[in-house]
Each structure stands twice: as C-alpha cells, then as structure tokens.
C-alpha atoms as a PDB file:
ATOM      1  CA  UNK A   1     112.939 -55.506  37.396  1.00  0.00           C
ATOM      2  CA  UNK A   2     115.701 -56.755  35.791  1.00  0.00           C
ATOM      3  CA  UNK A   3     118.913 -54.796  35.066  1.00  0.00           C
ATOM      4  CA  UNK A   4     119.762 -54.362  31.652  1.00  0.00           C
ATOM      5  CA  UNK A   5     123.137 -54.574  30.198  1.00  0.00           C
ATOM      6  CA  UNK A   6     124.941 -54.155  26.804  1.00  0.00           C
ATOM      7  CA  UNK A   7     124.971 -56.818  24.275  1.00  0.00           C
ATOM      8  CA  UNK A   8     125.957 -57.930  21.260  1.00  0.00           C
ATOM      9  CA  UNK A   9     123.387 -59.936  19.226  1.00  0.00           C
ATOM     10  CA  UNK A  10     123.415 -62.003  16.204  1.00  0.00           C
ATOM     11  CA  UNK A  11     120.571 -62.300  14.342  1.00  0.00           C
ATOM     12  CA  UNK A  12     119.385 -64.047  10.884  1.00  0.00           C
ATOM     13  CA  UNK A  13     119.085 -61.491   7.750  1.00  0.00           C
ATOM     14  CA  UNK A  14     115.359 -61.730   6.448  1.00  0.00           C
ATOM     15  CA  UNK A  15     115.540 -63.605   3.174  1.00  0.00           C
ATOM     16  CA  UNK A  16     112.536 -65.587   2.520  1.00  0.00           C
ATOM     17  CA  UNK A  17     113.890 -67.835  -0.032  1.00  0.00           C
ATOM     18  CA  UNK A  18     116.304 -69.182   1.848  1.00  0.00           C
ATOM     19  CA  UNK A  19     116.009 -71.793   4.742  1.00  0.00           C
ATOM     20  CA  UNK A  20     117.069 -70.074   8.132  1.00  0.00           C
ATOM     21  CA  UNK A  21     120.018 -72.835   8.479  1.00  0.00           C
ATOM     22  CA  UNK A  22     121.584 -71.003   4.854  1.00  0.00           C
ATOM     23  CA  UNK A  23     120.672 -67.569   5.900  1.00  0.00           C
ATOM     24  CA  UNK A  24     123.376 -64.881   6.592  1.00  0.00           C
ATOM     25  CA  UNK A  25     123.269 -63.479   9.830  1.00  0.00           C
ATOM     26  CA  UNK A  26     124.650 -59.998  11.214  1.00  0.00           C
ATOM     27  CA  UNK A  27     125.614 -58.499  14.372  1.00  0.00           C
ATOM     28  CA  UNK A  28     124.137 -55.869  16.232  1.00  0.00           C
ATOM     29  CA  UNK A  29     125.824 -53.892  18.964  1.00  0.00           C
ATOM     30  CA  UNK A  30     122.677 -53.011  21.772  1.00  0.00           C
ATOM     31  CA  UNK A  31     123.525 -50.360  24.498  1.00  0.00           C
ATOM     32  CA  UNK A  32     122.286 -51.146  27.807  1.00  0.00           C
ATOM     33  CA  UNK A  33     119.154 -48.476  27.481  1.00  0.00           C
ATOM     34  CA  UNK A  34     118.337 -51.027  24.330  1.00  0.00           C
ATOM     35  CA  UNK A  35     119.515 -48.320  21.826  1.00  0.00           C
ATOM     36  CA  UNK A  36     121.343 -49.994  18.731  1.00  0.00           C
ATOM     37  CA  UNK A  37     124.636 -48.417  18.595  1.00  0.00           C
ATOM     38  CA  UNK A  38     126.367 -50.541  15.635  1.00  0.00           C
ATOM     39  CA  UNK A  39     125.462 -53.467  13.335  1.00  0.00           C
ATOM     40  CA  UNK A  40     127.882 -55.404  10.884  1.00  0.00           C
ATOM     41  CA  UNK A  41     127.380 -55.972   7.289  1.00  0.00           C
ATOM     42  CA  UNK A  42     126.059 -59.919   6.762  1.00  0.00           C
ATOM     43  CA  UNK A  43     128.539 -62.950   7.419  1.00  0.00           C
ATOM     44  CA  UNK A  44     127.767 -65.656   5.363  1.00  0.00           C
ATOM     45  CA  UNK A  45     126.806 -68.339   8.387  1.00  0.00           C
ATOM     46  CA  UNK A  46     126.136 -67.992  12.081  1.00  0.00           C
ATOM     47  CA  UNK A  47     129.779 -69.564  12.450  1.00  0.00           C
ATOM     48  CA  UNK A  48     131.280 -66.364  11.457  1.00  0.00           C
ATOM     49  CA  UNK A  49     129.164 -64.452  12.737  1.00  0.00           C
ATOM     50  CA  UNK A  50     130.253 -66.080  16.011  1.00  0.00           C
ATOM     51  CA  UNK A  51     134.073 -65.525  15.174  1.00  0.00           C
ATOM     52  CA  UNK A  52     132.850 -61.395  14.254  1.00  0.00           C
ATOM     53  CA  UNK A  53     131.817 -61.416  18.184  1.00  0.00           C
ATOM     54  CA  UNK A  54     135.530 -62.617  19.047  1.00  0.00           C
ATOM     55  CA  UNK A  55     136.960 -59.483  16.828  1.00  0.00           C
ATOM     56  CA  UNK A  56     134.186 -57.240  18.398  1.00  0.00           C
ATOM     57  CA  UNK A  57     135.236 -58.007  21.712  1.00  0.00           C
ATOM     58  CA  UNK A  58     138.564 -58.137  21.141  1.00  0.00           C
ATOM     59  CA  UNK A  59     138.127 -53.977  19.576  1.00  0.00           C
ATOM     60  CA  UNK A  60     136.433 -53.138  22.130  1.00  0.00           C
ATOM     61  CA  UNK A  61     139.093 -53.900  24.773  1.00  0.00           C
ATOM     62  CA  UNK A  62     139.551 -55.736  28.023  1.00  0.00           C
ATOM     63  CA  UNK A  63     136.571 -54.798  29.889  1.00  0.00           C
ATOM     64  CA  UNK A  64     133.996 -56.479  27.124  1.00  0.00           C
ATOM     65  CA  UNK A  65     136.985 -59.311  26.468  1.00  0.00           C
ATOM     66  CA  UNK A  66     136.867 -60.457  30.183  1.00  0.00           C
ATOM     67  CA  UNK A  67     133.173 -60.992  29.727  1.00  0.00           C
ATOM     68  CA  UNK A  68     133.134 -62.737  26.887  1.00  0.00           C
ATOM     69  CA  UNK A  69     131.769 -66.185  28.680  1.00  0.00           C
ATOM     70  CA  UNK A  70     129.103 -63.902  31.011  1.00  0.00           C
ATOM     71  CA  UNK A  71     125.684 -65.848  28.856  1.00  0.00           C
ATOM     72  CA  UNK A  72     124.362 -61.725  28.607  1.00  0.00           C
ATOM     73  CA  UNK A  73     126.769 -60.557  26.865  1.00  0.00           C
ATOM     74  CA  UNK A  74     126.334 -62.290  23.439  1.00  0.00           C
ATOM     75  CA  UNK A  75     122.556 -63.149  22.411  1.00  0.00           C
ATOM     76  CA  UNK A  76     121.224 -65.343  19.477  1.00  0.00           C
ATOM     77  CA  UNK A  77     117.880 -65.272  17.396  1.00  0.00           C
ATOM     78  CA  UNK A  78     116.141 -67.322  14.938  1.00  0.00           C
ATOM     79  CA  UNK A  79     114.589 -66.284  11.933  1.00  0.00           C
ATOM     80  CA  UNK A  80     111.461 -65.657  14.002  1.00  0.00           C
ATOM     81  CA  UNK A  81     113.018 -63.435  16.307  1.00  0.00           C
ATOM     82  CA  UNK A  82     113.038 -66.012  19.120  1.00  0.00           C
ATOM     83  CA  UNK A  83     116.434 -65.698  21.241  1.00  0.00           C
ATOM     84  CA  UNK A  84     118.093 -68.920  21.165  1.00  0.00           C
ATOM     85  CA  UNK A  85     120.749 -68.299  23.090  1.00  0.00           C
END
C-alpha cells in the first residue's frame, strides 16, 4: 500500500469546443486523505498554471517550497483525466 501524500494538481477545464492544447487549466489543492481542500479559478494555459504552483508553494511556506522538485508533489492531467505527469 502506498502512502499517500498532499498534492497539488493541475488539470484541463472541460470545454468541449476547444482542443485540450487551448484549454484553460486550474489547480487543485488535494490533502493527503484525497480530500480537495482548494482549487484556483482557470489560468489561461498550462504554462501559468505551472507558474500558479510556484505562488502556491511559495504561500504555503518553506515546508511545501523545499519540496517543490519531490515528482509527488505537483501532478498533471489531460483532458481525459490521464495523469501526465
């Protein structure tokens, strides 16, 4: 069993008349018991959705700063849901 661990996700908003590559994405803060604590409002491209995780981690202090490059931390999906990172 693997041990679970907060994360912050980005994930695609649902818009189906849009490709996924021009889609606006959000973040989604994810307590370790898999309870959504926060989500952002939609940044127009995964890019910046990327630099909102810098500001997140940077608000939420040292401890989630220093872990910034552990690959949990941060997780990415597709339009289908599929992590991709």
């Amino acid at each position: 069993m693997s041990k679970r661990t907060a994360r912050i996700e980005i994930h695609p908003v649902d818009i189906i008349d849009l490709p996924p590559s021009q889609r606006p994405h959000y973040l989604r803060l994810v307590a370790s018991n898999g309870e959504t604590l926060a989500h952002s409002e939609a940044y127009a491209s995964r890019s910046k959705a990327r630099r909102g995780v810098s500001a997140w981690l940077k608000a939420f202090g040292e401890v989630w700063y220093s872990r910034a490059t552990d690959p949990g931390v941060v997780h990415e999906f597709d339009a289908s849901g599929e992590r991709t990172r």
